[in-house]
Each structure stands twice: as C-alpha cells, then as structure tokens.
PDB file of N, CA and C in Angstrom:
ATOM      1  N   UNK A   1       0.851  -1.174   0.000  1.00  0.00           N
ATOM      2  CA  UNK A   1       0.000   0.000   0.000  1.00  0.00           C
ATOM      3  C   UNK A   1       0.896   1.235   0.000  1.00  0.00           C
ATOM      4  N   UNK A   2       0.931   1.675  -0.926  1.00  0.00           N
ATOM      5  CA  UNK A   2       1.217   3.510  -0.978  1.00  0.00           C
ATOM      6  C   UNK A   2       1.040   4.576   0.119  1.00  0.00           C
ATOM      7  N   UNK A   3       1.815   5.384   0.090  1.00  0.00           N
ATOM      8  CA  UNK A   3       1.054   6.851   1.196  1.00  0.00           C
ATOM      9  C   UNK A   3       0.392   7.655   0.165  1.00  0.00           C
ATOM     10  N   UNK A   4      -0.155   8.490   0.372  1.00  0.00           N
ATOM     11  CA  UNK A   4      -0.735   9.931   0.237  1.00  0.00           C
ATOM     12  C   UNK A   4      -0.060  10.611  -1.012  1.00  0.00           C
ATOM     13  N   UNK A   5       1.279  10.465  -0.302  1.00  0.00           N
ATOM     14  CA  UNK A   5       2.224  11.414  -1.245  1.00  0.00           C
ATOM     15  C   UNK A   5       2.510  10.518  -2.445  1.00  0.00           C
ATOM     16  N   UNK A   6       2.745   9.791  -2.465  1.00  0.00           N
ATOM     17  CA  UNK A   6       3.060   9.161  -3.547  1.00  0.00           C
ATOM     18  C   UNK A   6       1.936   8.367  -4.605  1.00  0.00           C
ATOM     19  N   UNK A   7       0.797   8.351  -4.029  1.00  0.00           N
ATOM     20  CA  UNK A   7      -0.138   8.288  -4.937  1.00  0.00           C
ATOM     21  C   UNK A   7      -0.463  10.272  -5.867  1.00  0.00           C
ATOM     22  N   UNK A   8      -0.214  10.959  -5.069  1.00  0.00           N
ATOM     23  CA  UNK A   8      -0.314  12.585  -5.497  1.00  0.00           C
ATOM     24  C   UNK A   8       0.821  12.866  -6.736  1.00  0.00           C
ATOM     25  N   UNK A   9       1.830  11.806  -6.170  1.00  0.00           N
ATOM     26  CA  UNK A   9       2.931  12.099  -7.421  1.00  0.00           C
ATOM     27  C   UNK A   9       2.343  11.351  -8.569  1.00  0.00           C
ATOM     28  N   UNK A  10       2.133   9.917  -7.976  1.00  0.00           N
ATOM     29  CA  UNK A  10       1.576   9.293  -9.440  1.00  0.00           C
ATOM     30  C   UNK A  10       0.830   9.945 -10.459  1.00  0.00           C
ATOM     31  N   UNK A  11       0.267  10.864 -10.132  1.00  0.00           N
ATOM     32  CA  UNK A  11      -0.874  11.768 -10.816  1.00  0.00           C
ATOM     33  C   UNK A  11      -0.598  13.045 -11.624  1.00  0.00           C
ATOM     34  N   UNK A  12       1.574  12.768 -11.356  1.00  0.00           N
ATOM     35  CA  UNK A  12       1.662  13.861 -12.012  1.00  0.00           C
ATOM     36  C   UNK A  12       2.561  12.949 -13.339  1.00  0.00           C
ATOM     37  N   UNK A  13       2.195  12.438 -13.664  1.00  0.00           N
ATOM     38  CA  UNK A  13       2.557  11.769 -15.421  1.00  0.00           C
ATOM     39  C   UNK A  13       2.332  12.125 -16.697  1.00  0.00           C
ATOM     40  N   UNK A  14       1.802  13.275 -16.546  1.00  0.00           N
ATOM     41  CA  UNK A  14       1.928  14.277 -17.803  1.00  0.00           C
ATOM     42  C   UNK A  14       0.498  13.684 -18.705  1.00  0.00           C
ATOM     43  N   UNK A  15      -0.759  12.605 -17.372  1.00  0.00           N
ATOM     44  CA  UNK A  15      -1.792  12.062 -18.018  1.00  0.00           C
ATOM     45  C   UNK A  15      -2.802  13.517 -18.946  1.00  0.00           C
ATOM     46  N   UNK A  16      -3.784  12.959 -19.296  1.00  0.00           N
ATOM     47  CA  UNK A  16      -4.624  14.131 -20.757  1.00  0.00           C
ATOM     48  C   UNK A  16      -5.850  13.777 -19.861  1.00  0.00           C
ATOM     49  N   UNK A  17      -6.132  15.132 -19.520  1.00  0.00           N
ATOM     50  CA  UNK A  17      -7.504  14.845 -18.394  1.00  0.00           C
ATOM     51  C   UNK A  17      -7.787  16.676 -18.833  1.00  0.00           C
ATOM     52  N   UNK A  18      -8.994  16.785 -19.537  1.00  0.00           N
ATOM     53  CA  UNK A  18      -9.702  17.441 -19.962  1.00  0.00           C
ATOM     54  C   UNK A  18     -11.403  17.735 -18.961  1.00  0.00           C
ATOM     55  N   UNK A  19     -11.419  19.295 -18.926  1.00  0.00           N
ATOM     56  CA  UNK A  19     -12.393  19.355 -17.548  1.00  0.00           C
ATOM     57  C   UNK A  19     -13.502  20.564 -18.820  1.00  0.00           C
ATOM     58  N   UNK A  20     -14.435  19.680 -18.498  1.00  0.00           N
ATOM     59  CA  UNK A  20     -15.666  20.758 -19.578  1.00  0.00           C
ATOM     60  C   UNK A  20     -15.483  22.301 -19.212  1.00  0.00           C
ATOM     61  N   UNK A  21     -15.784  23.125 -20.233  1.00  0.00           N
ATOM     62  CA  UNK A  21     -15.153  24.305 -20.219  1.00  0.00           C
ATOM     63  C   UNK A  21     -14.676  24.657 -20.004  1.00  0.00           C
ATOM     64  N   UNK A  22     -12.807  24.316 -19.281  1.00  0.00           N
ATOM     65  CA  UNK A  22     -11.768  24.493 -18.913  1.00  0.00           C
ATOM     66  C   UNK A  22     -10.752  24.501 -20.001  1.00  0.00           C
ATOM     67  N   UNK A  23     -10.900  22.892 -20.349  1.00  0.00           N
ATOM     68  CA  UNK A  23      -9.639  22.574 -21.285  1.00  0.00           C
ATOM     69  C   UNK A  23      -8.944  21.406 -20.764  1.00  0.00           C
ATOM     70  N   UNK A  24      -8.150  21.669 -21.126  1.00  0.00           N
ATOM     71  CA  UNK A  24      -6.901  20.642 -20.655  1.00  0.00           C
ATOM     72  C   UNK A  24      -6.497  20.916 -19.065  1.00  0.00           C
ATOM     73  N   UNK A  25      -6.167  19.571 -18.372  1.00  0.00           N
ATOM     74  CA  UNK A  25      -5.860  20.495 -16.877  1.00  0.00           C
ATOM     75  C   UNK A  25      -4.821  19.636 -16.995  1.00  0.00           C
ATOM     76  N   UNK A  26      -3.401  20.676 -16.312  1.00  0.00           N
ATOM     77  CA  UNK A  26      -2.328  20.142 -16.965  1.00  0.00           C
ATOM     78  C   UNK A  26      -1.688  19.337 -15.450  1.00  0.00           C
ATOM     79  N   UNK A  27      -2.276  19.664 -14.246  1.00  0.00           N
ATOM     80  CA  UNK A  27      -1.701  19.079 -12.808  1.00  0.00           C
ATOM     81  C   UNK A  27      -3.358  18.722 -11.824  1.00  0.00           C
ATOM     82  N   UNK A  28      -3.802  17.480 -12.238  1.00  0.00           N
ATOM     83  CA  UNK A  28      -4.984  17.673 -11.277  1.00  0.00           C
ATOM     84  C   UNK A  28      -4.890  17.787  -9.910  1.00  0.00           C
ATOM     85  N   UNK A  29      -3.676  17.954  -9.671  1.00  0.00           N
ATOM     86  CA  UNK A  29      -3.585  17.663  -7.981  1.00  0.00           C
ATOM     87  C   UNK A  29      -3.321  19.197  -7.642  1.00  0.00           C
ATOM     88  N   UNK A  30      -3.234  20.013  -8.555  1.00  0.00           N
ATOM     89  CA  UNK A  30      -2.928  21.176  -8.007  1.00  0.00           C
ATOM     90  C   UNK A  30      -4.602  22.178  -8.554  1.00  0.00           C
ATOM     91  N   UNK A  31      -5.181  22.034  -9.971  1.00  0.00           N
ATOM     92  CA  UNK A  31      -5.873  22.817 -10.295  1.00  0.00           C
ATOM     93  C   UNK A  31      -6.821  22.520  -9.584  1.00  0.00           C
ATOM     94  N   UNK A  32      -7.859  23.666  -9.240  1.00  0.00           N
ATOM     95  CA  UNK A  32      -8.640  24.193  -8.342  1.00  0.00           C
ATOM     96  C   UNK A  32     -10.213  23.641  -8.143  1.00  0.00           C
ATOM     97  N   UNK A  33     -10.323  23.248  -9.255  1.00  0.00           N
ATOM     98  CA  UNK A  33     -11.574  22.038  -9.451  1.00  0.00           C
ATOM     99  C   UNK A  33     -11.396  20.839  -9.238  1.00  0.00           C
ATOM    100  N   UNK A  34     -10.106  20.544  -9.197  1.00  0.00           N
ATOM    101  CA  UNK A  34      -9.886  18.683  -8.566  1.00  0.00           C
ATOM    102  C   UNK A  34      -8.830  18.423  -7.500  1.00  0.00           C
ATOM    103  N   UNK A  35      -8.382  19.553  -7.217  1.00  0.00           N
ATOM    104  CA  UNK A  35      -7.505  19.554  -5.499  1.00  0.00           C
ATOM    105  C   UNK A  35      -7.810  19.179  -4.782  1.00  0.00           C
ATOM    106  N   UNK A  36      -9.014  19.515  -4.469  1.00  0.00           N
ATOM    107  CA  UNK A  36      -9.576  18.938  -2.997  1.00  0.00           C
ATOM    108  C   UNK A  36      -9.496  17.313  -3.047  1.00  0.00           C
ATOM    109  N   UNK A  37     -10.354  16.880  -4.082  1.00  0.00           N
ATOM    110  CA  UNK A  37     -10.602  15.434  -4.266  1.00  0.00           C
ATOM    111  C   UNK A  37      -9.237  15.102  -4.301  1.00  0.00           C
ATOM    112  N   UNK A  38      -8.400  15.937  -5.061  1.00  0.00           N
ATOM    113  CA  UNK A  38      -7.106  14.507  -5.089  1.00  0.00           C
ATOM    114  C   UNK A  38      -6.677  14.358  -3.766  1.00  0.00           C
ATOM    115  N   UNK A  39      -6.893  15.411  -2.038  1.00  0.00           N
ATOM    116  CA  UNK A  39      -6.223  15.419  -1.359  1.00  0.00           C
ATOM    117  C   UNK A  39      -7.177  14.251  -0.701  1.00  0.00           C
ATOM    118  N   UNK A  40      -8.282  14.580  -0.983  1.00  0.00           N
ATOM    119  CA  UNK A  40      -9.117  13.603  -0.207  1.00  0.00           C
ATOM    120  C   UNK A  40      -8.882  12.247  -0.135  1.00  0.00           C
ATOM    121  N   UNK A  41      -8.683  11.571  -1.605  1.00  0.00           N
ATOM    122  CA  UNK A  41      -7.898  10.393  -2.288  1.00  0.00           C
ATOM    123  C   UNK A  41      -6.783   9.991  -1.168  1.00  0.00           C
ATOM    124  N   UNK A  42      -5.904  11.213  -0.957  1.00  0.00           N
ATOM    125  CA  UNK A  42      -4.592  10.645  -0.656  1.00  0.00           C
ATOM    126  C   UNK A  42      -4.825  10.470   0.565  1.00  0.00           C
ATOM    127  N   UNK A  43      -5.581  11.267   1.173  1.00  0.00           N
ATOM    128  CA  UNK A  43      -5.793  10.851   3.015  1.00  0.00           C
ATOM    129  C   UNK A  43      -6.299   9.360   3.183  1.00  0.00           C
ATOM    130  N   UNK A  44      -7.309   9.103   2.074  1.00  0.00           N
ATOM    131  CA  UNK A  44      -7.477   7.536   2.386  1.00  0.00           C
ATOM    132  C   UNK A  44      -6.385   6.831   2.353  1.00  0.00           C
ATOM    133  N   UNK A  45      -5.262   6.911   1.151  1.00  0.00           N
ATOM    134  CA  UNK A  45      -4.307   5.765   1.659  1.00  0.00           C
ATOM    135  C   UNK A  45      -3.888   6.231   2.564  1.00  0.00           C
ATOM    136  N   UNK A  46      -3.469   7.412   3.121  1.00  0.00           N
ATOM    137  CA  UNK A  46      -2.630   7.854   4.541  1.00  0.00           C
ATOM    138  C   UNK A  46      -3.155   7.025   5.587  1.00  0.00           C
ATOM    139  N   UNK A  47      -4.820   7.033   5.795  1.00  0.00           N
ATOM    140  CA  UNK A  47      -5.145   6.378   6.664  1.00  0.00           C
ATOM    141  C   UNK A  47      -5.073   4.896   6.542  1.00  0.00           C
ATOM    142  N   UNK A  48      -4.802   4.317   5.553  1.00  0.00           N
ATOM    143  CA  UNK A  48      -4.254   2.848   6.129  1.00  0.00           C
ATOM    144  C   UNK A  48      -3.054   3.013   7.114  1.00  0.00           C
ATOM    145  N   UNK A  49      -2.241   3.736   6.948  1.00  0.00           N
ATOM    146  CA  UNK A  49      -1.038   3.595   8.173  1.00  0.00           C
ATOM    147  C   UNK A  49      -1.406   4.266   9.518  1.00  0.00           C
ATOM    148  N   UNK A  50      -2.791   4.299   9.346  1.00  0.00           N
ATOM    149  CA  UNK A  50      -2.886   5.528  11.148  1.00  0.00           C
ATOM    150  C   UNK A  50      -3.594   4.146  11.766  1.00  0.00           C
ATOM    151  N   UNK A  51      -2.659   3.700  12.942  1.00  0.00           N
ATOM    152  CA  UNK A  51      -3.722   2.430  14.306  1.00  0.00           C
ATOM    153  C   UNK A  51      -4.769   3.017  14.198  1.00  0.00           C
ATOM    154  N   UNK A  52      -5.708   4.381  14.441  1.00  0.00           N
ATOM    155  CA  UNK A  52      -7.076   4.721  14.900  1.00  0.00           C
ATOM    156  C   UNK A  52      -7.911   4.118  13.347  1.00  0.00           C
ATOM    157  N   UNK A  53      -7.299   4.184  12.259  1.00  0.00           N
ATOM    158  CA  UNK A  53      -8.318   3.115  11.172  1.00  0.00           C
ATOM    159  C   UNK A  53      -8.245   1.755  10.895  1.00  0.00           C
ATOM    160  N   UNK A  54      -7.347   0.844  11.694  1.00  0.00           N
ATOM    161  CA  UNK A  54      -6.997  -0.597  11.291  1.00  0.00           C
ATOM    162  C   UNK A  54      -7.818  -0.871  11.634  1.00  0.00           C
ATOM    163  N   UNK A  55      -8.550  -1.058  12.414  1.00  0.00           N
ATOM    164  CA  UNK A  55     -10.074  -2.035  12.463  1.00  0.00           C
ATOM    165  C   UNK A  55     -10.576  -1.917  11.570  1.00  0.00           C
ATOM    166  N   UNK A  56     -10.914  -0.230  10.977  1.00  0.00           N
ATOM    167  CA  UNK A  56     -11.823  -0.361   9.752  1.00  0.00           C
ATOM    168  C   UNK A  56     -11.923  -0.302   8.347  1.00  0.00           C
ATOM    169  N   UNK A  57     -10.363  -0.053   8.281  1.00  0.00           N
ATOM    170  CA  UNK A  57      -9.846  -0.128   6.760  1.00  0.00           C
ATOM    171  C   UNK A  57      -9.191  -1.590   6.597  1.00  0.00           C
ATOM    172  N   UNK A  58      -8.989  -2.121   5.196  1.00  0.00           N
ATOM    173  CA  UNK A  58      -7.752  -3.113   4.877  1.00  0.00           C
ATOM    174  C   UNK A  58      -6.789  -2.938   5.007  1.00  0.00           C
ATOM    175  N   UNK A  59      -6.244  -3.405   5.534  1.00  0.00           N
ATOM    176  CA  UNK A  59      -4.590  -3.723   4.562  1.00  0.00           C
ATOM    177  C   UNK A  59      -3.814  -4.327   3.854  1.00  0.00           C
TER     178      UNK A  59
END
C-alpha cells in the first residue's frame, strides 16, 4: 500500500484529463476544481497507516 504522497505524485505523469469548459488540466492535484478530491484520495491511503483506522480499513 502507498502513502498519500506518492499516490499525489503518481498523478503527475503528464496524463490528458480534460475538464468541460476548462480545457486541458495540466496538474490535477494542483488545479482548483480537482484539489480537494485529489487530497481527499490521498488521506485515504494515509489512513491505512494511522492504528485509529486498522479495524476499519484493509490492509
């Protein structure tokens, strides 16, 4: 299982992710319509490594 951060990097691969009436978004982890979500993303894997979620997440 990955952390946080390194699923955030994965995301920077130069992928083609196009946002309706925007255009092209060239860093989703940074532009302003999909930041939040990507941080949100990454806290879930973070929380596989926190004891207070092992009961209720996998690993």
């Amino acid at each position: 299982m990955r952390r946080g951060v390194a699923y955030l990097e994965s995301l920077r691969d130069g992928r083609n992710v196009w946002m309706m009436g925007e255009g092209r978004v060239d860093d989703i982890t940074t532009h302003a319509a999909t930041c939040a979500m990507m941080q949100q993303y990454a806290t879930w894997y973070d929380r596989h490594f926190e004891p207070a979620w092992h009961d209720v997440l996998p690993r």
